[in-house]
N, C-alpha and C. Protein backbone atom coordinates (compact mmCIF):
# COMPACT_ATOMS: atom_id res chain seq x y z
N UNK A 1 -21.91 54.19 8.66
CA UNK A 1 -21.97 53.86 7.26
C UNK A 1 -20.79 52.97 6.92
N UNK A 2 -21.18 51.87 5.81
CA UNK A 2 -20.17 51.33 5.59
C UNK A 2 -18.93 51.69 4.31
N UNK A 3 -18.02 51.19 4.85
CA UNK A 3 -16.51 51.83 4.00
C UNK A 3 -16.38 51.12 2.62
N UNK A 4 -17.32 50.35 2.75
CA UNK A 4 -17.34 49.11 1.34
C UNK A 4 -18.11 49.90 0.21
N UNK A 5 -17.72 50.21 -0.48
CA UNK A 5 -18.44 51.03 -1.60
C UNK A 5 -18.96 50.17 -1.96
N UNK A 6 -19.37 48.87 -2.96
CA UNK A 6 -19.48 48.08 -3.37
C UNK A 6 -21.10 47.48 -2.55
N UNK A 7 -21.19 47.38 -1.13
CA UNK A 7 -22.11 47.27 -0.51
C UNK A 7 -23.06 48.59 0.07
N UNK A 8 -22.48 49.66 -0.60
CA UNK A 8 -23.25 50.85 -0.26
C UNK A 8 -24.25 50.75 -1.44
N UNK A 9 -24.19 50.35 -2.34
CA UNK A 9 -24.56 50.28 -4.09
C UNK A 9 -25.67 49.02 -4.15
N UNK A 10 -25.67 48.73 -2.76
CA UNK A 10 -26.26 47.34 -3.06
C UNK A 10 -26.01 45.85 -2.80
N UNK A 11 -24.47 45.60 -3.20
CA UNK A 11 -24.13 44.73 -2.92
C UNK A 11 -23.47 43.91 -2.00
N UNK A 12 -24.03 42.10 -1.85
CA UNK A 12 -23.68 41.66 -0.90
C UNK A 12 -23.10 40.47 -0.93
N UNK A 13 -22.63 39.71 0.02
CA UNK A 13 -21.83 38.94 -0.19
C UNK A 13 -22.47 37.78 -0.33
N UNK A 14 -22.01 36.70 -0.84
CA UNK A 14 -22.21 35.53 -1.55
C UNK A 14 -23.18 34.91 0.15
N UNK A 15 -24.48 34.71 -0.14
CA UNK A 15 -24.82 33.85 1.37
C UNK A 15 -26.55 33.07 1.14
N UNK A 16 -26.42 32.24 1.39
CA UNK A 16 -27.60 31.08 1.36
C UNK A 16 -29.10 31.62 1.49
N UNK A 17 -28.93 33.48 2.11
CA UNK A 17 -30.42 33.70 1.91
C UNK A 17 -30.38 35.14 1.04
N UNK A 18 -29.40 35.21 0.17
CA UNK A 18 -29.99 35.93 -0.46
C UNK A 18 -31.20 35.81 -1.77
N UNK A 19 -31.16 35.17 -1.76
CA UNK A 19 -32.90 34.99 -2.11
C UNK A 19 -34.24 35.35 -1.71
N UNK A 20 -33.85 35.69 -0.67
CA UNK A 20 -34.90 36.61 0.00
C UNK A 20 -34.50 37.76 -0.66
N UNK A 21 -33.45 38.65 -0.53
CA UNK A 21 -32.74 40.04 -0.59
C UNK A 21 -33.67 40.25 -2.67
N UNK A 22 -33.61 38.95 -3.25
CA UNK A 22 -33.69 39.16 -4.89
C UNK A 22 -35.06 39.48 -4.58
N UNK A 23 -35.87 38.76 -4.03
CA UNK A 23 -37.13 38.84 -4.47
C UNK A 23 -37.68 40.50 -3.82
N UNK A 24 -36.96 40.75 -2.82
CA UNK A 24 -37.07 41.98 -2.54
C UNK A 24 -37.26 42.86 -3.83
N UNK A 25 -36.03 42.84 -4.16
CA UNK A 25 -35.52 43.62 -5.28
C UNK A 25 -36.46 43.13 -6.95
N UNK A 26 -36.66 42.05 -7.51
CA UNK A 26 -37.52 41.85 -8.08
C UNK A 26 -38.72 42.01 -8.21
N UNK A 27 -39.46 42.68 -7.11
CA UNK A 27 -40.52 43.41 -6.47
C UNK A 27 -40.33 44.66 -6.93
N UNK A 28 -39.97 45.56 -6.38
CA UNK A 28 -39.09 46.64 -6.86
C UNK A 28 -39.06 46.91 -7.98
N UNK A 29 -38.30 46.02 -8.89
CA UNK A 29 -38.23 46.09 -10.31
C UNK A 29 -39.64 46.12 -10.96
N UNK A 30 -40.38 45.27 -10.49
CA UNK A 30 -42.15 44.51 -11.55
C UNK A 30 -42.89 46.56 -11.37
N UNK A 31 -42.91 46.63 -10.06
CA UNK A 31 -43.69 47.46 -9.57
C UNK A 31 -43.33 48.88 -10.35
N UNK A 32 -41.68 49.03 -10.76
CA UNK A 32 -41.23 50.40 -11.50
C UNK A 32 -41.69 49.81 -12.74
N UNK A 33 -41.48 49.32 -13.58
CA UNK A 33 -41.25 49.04 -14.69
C UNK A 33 -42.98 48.59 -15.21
N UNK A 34 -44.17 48.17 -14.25
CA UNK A 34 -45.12 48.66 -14.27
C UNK A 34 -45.69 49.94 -14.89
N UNK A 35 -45.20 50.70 -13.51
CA UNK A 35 -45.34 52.51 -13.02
C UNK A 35 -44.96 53.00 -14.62
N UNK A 36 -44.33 52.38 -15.41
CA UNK A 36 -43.73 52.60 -16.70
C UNK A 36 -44.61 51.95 -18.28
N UNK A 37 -45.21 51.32 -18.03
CA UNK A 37 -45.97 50.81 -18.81
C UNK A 37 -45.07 49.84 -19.49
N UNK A 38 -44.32 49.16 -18.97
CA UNK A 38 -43.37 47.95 -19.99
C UNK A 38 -44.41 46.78 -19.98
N UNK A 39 -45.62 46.70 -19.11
CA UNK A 39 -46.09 45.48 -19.50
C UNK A 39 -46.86 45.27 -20.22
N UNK A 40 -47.35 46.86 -20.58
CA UNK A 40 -48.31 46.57 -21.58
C UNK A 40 -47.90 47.43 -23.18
N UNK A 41 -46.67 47.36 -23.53
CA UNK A 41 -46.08 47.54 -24.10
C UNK A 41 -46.10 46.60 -25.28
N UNK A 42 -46.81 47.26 -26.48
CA UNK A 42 -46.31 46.17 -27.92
C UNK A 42 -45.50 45.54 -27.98
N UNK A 43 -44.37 45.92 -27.68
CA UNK A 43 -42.95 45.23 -28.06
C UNK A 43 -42.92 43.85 -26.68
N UNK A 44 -43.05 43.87 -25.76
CA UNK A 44 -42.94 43.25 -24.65
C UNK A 44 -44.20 42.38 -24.68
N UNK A 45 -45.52 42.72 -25.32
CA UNK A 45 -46.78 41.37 -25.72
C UNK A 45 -46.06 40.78 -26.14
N UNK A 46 -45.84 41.29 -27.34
CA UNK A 46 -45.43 40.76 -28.91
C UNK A 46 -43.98 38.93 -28.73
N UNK A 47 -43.27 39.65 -27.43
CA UNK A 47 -42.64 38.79 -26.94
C UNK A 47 -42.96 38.00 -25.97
N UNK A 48 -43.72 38.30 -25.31
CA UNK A 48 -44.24 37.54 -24.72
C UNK A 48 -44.95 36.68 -25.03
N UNK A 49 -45.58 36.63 -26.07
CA UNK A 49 -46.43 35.66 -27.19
C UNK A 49 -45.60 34.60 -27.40
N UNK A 50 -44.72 35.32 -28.46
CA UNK A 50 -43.41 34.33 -28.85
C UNK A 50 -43.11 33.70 -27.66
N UNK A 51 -43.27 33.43 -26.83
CA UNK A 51 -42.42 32.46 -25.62
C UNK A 51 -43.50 31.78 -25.54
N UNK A 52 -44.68 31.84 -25.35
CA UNK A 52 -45.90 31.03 -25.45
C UNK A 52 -46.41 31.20 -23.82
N UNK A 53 -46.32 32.52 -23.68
CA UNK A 53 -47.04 33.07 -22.39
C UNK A 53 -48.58 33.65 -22.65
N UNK A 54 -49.23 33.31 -21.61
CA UNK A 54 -50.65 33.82 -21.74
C UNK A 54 -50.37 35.33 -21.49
N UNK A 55 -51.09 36.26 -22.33
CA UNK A 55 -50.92 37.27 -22.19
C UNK A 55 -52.02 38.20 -21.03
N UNK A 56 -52.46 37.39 -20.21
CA UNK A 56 -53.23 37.89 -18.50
C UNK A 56 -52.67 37.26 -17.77
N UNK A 57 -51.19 36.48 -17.81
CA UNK A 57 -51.01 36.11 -17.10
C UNK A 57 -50.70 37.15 -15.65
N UNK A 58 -50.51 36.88 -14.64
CA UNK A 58 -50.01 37.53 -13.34
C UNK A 58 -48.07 37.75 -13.60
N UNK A 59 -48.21 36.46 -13.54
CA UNK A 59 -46.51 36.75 -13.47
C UNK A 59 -45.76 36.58 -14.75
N UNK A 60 -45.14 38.13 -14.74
CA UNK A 60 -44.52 38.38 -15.85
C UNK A 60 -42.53 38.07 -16.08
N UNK A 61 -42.31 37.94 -17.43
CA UNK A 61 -41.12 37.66 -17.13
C UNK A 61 -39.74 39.28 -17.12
N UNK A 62 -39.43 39.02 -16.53
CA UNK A 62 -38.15 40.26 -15.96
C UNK A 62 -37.12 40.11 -17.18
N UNK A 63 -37.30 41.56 -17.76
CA UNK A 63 -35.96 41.82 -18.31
C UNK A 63 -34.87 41.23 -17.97
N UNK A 64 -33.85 40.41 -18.94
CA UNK A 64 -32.66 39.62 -18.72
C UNK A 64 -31.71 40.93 -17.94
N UNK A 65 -31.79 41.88 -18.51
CA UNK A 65 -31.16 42.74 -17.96
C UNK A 65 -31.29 42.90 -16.33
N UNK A 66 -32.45 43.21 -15.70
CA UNK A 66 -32.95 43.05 -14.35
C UNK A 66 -32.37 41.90 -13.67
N UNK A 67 -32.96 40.66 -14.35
CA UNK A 67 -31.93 39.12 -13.26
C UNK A 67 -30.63 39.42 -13.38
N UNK A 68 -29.87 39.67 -14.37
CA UNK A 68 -28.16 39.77 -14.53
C UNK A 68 -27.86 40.56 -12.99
N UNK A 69 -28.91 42.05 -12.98
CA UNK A 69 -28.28 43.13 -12.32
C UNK A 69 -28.49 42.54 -10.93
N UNK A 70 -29.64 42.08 -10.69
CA UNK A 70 -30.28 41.64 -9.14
C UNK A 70 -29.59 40.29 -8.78
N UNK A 71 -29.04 39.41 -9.76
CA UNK A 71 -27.93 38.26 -9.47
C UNK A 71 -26.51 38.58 -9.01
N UNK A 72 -26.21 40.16 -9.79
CA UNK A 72 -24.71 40.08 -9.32
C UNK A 72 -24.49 40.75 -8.52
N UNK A 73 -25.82 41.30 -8.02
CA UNK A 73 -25.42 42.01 -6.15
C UNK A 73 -25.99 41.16 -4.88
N UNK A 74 -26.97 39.74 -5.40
CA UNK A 74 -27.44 38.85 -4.38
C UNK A 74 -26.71 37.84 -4.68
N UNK A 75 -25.62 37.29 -5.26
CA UNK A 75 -25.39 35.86 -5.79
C UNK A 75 -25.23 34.72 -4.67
N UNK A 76 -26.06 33.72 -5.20
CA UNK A 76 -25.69 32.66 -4.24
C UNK A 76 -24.58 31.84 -4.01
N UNK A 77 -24.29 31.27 -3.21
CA UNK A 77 -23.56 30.47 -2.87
C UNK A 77 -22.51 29.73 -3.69
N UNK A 78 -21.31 29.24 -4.34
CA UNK A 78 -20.76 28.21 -4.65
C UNK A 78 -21.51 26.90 -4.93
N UNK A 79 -22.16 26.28 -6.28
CA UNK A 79 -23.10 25.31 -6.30
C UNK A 79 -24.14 25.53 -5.81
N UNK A 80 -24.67 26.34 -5.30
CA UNK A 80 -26.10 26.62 -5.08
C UNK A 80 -26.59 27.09 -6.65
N UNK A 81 -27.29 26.07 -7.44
CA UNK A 81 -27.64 27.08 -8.52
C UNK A 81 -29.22 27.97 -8.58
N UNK A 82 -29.52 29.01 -9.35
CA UNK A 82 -30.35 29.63 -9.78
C UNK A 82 -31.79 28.96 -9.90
N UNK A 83 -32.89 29.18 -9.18
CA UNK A 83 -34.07 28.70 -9.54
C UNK A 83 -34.49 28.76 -10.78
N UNK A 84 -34.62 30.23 -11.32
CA UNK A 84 -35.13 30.70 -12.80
C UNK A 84 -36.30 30.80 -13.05
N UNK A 85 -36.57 30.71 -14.02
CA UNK A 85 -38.11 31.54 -14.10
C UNK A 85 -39.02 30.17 -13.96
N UNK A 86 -40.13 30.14 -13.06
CA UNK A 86 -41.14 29.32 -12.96
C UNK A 86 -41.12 28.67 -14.59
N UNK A 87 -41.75 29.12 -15.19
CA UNK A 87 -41.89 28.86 -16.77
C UNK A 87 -40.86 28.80 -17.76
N UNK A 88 -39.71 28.24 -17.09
CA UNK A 88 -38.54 27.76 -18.19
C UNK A 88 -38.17 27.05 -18.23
């Protein structure tokens, strides 16, 4: 086991494929938060409207909260910037 608390929790160090490691984890996230009913949630249509999303769409957008958390334990690289959401 490792002595790095910090990487026991999740996190890893700054490297060119963690982008793989997010989408892992963004998976993860869609699939709980599913299991939870956030997508079909009034409050979460209702916003989703307002952005001018089809509301059947497939891909939904992730709590800001979720990218913040799944960015600051995969972050990329120095100048490597952020893809972001297909639809922004």
């Amino acid at each position: 086991m490792s002595t790095n608390s910090q990487e026991h929790l999740g996190f890893r160090a700054v490297h060119i494929q963690n982008h793989v490691r997010r989408r892992k984890d963004y998976k993860t996230y869609w699939r709980a938060l599913k299991k939870y009913g956030l997508w079909q949630d009034p409050v979460y249509i209702a916003l989703k409207v307002e952005l001018g999303d089809r509301i059947d769409a497939v891909r939904e957008r992730m709590p800001k909260c979720v990218v913040k958390d799944v960015r600051a334990r995969f972050p990329n690289p120095p100048g490597i910037p952020y893809m972001g959401h297909k639809r922004e």
